[in-house]
Every structure is written in structure tokens, then in C-alpha cells.
C-alpha atoms as a PDB file:
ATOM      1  CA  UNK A   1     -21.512  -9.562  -2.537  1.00  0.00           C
ATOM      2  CA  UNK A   2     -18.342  -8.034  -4.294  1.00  0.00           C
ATOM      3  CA  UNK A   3     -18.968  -6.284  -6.806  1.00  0.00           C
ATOM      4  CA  UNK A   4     -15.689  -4.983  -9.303  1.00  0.00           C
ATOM      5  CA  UNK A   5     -14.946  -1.877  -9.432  1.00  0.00           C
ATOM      6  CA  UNK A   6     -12.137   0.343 -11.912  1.00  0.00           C
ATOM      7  CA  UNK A   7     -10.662   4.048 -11.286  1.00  0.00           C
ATOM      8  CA  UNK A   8      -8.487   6.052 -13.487  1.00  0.00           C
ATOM      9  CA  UNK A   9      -5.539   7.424 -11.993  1.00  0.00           C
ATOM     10  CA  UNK A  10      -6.541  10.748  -9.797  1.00  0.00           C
ATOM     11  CA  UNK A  11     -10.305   9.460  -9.571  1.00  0.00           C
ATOM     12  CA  UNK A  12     -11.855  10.080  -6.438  1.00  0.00           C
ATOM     13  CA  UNK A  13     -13.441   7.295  -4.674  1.00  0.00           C
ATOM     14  CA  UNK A  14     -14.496   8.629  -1.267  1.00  0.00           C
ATOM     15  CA  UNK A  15     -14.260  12.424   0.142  1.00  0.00           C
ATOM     16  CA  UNK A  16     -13.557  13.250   3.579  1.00  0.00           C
ATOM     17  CA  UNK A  17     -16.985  13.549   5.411  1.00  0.00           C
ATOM     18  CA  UNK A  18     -19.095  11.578   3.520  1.00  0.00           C
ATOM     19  CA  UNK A  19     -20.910   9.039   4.825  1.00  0.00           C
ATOM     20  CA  UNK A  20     -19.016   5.165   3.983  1.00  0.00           C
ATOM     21  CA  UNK A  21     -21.076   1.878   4.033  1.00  0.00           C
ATOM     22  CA  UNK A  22     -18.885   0.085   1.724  1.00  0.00           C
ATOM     23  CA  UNK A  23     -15.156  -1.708   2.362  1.00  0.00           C
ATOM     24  CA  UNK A  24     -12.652  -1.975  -0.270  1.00  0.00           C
ATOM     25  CA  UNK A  25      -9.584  -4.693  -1.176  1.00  0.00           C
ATOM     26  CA  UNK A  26      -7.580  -3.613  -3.467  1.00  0.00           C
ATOM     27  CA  UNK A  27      -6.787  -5.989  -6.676  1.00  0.00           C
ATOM     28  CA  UNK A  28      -4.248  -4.170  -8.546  1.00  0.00           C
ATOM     29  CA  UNK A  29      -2.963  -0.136  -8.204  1.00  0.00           C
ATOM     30  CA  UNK A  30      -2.432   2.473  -5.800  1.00  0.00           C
ATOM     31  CA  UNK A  31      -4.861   4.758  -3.587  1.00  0.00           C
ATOM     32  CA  UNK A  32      -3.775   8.022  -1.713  1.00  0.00           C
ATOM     33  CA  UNK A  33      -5.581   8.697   1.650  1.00  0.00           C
ATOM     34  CA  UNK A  34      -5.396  12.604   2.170  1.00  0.00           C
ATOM     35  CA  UNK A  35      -7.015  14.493   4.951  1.00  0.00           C
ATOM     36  CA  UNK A  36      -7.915  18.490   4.762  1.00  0.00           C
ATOM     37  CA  UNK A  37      -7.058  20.778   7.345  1.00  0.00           C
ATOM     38  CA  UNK A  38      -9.696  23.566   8.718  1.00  0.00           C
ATOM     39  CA  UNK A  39      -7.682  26.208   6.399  1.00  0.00           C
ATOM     40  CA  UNK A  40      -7.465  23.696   3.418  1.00  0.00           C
ATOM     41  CA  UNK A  41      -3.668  22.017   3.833  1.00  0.00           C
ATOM     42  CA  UNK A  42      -3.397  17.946   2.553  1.00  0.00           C
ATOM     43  CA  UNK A  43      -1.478  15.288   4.510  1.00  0.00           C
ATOM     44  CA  UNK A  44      -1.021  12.180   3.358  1.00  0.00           C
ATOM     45  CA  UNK A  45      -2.396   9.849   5.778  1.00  0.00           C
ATOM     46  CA  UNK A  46      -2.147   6.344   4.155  1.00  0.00           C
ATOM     47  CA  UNK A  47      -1.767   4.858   0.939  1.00  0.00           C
ATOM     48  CA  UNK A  48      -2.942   1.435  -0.283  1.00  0.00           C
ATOM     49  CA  UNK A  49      -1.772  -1.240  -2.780  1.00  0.00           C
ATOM     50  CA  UNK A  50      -3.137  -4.517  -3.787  1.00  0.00           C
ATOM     51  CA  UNK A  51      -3.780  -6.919  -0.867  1.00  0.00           C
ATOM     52  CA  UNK A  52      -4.927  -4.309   1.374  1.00  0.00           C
ATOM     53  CA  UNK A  53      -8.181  -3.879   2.409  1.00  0.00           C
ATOM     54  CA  UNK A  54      -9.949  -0.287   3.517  1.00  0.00           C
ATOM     55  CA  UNK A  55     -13.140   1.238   4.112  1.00  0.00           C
ATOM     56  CA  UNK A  56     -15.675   1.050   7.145  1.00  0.00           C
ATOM     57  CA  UNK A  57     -15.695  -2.041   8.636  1.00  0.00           C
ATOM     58  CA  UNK A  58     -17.380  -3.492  10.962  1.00  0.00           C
ATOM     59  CA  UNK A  59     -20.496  -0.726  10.099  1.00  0.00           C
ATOM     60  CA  UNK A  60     -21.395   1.849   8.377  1.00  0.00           C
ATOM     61  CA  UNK A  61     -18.766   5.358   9.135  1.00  0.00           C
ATOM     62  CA  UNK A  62     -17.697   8.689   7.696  1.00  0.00           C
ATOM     63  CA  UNK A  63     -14.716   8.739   5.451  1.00  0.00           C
ATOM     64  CA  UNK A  64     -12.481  10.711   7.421  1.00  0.00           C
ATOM     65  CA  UNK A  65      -9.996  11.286   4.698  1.00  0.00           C
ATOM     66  CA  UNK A  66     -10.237  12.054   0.741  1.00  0.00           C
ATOM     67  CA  UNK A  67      -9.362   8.737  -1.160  1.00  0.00           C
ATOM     68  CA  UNK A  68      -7.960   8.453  -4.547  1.00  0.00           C
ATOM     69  CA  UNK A  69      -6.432   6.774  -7.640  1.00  0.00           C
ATOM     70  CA  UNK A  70      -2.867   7.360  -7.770  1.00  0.00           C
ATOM     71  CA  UNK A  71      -2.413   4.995 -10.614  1.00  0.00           C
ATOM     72  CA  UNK A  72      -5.175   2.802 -12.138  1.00  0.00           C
ATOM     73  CA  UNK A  73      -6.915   0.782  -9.828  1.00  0.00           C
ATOM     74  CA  UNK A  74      -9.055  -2.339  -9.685  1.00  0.00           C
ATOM     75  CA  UNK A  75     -10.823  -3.310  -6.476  1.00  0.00           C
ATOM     76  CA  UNK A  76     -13.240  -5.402  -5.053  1.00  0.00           C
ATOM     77  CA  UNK A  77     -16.115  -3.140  -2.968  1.00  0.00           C
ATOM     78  CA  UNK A  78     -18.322  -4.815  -0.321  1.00  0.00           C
ATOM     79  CA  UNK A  79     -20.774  -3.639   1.633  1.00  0.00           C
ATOM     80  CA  UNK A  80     -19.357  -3.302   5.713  1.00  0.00           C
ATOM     81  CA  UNK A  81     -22.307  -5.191   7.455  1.00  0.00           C
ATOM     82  CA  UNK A  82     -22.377  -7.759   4.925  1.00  0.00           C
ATOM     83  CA  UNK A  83     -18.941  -8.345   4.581  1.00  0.00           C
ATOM     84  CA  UNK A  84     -19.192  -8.584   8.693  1.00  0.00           C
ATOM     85  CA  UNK A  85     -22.041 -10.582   9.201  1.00  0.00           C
ATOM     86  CA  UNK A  86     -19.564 -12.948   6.727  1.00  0.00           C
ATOM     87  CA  UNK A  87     -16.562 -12.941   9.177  1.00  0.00           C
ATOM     88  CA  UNK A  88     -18.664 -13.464  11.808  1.00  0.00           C
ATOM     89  CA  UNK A  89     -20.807 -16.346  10.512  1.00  0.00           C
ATOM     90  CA  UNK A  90     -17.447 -18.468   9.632  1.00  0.00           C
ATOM     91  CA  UNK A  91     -14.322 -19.153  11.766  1.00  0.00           C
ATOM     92  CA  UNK A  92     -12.116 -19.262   9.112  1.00  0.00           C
ATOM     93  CA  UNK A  93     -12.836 -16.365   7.357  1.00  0.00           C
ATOM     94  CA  UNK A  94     -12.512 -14.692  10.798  1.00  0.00           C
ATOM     95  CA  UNK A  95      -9.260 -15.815  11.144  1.00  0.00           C
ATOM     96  CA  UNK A  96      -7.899 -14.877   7.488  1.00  0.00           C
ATOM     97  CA  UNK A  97      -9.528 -10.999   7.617  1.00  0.00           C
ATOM     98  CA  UNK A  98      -7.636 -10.916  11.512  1.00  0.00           C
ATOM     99  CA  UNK A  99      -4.195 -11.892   9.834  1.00  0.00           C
ATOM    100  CA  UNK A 100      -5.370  -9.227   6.978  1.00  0.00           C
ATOM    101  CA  UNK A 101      -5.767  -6.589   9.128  1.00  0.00           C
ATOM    102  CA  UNK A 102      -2.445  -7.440  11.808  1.00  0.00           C
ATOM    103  CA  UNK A 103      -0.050  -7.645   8.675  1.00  0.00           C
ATOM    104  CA  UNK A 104      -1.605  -4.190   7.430  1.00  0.00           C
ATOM    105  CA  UNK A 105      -1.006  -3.122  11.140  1.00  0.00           C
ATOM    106  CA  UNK A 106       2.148  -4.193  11.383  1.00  0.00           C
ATOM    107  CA  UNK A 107       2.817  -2.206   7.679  1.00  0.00           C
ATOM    108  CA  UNK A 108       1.259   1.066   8.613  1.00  0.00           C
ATOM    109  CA  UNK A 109       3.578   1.302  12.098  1.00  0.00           C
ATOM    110  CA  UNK A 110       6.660   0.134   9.756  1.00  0.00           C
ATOM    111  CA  UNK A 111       6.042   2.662   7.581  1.00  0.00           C
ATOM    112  CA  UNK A 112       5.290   5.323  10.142  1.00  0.00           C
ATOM    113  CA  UNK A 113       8.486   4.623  11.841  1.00  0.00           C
ATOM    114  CA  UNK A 114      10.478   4.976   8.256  1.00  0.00           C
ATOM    115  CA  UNK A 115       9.324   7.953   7.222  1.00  0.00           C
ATOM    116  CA  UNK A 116      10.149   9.645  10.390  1.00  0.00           C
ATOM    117  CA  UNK A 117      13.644   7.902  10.910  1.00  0.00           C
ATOM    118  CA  UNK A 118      14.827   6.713   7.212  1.00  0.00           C
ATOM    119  CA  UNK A 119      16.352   8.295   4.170  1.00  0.00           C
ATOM    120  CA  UNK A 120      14.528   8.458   1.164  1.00  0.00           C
ATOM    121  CA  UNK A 121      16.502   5.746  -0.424  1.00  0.00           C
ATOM    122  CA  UNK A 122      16.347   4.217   2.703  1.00  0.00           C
ATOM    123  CA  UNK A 123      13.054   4.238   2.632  1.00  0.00           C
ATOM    124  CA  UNK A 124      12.911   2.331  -1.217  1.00  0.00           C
ATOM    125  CA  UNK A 125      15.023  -0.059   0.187  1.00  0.00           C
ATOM    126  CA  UNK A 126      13.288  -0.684   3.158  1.00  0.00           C
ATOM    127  CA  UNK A 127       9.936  -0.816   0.716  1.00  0.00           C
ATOM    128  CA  UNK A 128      11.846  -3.405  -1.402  1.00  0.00           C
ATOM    129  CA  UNK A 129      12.625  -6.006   1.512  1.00  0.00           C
ATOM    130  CA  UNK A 130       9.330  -5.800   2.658  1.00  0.00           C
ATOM    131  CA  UNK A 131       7.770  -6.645  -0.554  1.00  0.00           C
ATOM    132  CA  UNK A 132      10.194  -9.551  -0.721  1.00  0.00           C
ATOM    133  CA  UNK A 133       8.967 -10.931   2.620  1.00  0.00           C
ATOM    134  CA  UNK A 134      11.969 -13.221   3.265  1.00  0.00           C
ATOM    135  CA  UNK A 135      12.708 -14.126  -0.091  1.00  0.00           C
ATOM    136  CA  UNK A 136      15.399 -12.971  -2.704  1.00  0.00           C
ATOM    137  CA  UNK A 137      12.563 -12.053  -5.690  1.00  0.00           C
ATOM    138  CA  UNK A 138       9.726 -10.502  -6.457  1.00  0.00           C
ATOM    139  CA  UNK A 139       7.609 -11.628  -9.124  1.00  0.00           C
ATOM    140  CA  UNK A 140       6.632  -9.314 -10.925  1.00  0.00           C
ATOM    141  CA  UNK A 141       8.914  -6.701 -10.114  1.00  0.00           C
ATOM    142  CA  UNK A 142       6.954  -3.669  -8.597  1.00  0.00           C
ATOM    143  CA  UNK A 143       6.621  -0.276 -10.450  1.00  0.00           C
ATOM    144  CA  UNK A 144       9.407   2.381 -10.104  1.00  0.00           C
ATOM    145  CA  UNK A 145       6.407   4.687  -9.110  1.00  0.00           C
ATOM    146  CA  UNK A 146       4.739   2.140  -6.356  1.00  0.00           C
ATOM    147  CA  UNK A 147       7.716   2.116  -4.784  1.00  0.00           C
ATOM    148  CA  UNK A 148       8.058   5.600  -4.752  1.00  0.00           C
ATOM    149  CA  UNK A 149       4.543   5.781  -3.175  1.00  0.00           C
ATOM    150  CA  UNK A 150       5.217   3.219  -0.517  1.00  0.00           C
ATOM    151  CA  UNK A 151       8.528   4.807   0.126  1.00  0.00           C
ATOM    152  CA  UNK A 152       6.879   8.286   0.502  1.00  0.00           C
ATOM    153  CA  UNK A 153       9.409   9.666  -1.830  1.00  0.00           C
ATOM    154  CA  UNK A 154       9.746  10.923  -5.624  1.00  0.00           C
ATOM    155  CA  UNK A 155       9.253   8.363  -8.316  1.00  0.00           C
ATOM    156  CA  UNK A 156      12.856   9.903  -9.518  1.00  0.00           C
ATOM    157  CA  UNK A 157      14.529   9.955  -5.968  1.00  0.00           C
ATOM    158  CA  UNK A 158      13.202   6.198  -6.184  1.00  0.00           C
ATOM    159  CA  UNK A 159      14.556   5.125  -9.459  1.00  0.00           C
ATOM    160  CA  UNK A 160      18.260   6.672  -8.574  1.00  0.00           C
ATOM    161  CA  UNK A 161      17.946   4.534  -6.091  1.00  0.00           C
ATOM    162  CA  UNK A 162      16.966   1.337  -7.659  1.00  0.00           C
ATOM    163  CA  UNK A 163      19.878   1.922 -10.721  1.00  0.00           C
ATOM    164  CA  UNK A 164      22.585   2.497  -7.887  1.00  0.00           C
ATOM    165  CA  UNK A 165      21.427  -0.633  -6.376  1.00  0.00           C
ATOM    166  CA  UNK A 166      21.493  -1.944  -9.781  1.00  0.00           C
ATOM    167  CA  UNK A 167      25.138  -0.543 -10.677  1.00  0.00           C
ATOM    168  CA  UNK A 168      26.320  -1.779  -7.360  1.00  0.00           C
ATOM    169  CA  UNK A 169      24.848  -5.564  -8.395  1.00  0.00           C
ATOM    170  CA  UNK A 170      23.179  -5.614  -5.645  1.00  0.00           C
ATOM    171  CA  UNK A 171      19.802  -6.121  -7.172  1.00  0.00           C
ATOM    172  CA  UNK A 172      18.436  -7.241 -11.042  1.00  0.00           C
ATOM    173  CA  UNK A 173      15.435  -6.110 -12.714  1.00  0.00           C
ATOM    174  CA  UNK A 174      13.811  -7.975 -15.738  1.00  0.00           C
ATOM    175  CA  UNK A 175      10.449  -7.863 -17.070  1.00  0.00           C
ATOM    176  CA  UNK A 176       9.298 -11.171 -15.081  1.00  0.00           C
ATOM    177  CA  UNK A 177      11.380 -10.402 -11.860  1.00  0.00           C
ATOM    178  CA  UNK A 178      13.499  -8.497  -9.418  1.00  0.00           C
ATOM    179  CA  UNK A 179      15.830 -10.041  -8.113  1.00  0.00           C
ATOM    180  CA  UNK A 180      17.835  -9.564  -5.045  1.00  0.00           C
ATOM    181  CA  UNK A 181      21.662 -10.831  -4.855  1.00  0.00           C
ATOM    182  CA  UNK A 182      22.921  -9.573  -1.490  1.00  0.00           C
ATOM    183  CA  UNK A 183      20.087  -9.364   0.837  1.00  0.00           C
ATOM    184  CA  UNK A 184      22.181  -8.132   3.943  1.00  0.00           C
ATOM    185  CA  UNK A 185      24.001  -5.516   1.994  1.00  0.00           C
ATOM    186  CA  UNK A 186      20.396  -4.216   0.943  1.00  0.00           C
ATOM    187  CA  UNK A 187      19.908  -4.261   5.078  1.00  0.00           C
ATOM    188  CA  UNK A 188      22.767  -2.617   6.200  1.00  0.00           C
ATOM    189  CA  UNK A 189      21.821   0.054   3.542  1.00  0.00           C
ATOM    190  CA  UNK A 190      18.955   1.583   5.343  1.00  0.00           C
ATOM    191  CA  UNK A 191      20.018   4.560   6.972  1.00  0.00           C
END
């Protein structure tokens, strides 16, 4: 039923108006979901990182967006209907995908609001508490570059911002963690 799959960074996995029949969660890496104006101009629409599941669900759809690889990806693919006929054939599986798809809700309206209202370091910071969900490390620490891509900003507006949080020993960084030492300075920095 889920079948591995791998993409290179800048692969294409879906284009905008092809038909989709399969869903996707993503295990590790980052995808870019870009739509194409009538005279041929991109916008971002979404991006995804691991956890986050995408694709047509409940049935078979049309991708309305171009999909792919900003860094090396591995994901899980399913087909919709199956994957469907799964959440509705057990209660509890039901009620994980519905928490699945509220937090990734919840996320896309977060991040909608802080790219319209934040800084760009804002932004990074507001990226990092998130991925701490209410606690002072994350294990292992997250990729200059995916938090540039959740942040919707540079990877090098997003690593000035990590080594002033750094300088200001506000945050650590080692190879096993990131840590963060003042939580509610980190807040009250997201302008």
C-alpha cells in the first residue's frame, strides 16, 4: 500500500494539470508547490517537510500546482482511494489522519499570516518556535536552508539570523541539537 519513493533536489514529482491519484507523506526533505500563471509567472503556493502529508485525497484530482524537490526527498506515496477506504474502515486511523490534516491547517494559516505580517528574521524565528512545539530543543537541529524555506526567506537572510541569535546566547546549535535558552526573548523577537 505505500510504496517508497526518492527525488533529487529540483526533481519534479507532479505538474500542474495533470491528473493525481496518488497522496504523499513526506519522510525526510523539502517540496516546493508552485502554480503558473496564464502568461507563465510562479508563486509559491506551499511547501512541505517531513510529517506532512499532500496529494489528492479523498479521490482521484488534478494537481493544481507544479511540485518539486527542493532538497532530497524521501516519501511514502499511496494511492487516494486506498489510502481512504483505510481511514474510513478504522476509527483510529480516522482520528490520527484528522489531527494530521488540522495541525497542517493550523501551519499553512500560521504561515500565511507570517509572511504577510513578519520580518524575515521574524519569520526564522517564528519557524524555530514552531518546530520546538513547547519545548526548549530540537533534536536534530533543522537545516539552515529548511528554515529558510519554511520561513519564506533566503537561506543567507536565515543563517544571519540564526548566528545573531547565536551571538546574543539566545539559542545553541550542535550537531545532535538546538537548543533554545530564552524562549520568551525568542517571542518578543518576532516583529
Amino acid at each position: 500500500m505505500l510504496i517508497p519513493q526518492r527525488l533529487s533536489s529540483k526533481d519534479i514529482l507532479a505538474r500542474q494539470g495533470e491528473p493525481s491519484h496518488n497522496c504523499w507523506l513526506v519522510i525526510d526533505g523539502a517540496l516546493r508547490v508552485e502554480t503558473y500563471g496564464l502568461e507563465g509567472q510562479r508563486q509559491q503556493v506551499a511547501q512541505h517537510g517531513p510529517g506532512e502529508f499532500f496529494g489528492a485525497y479523498p479521490a482521484a484530482s488534478v494537481h493544481r500546482a507544479e511540485i518539486s524537490a527542493l532538497l532530497d526527498c524521501q516519501l511514502l506515496c499511496a494511492e487516494a482511494t486506498k489510502i481512504a477506504e483505510l481511514v474510513a474502515g478504522n476509527v483510529q486511523i480516522a482520528a490520527g489522519m484528522a489531527r494530521l490534516l488540522a495541525r497542517q491547517l493550523d501551519r499553512a494559516l500560521d504561515r500565511m499570516v507570517t509572511r504577510m505580517t513578519y520580518s524575515a528574521a521574524g519569520r526564522v524565528y517564528a519557524e524555530l518556535i514552531a518546530l520546538a512545539d513547547g519545548r526548549d530543543t530540537i533534536a536534530p537541529p533543522p537545516r539552515v536552508t529548511t528554515l529558510a524555506l519554511g520561513a519564506n526567506t533566503t537561506r543567507e537572510t536565515a543563517s544571519r539570523a540564526i548566528a545573531a541569535l547565536i551571538r546574543r546566547g539566545i539559542i545553541s546549535r550542535d550537531d545532535d541539537r538546538l537548543t533554545i535558552h530564552a524562549p520568551r526573548m525568542l517571542a518578543e523577537m518576532i516583529c
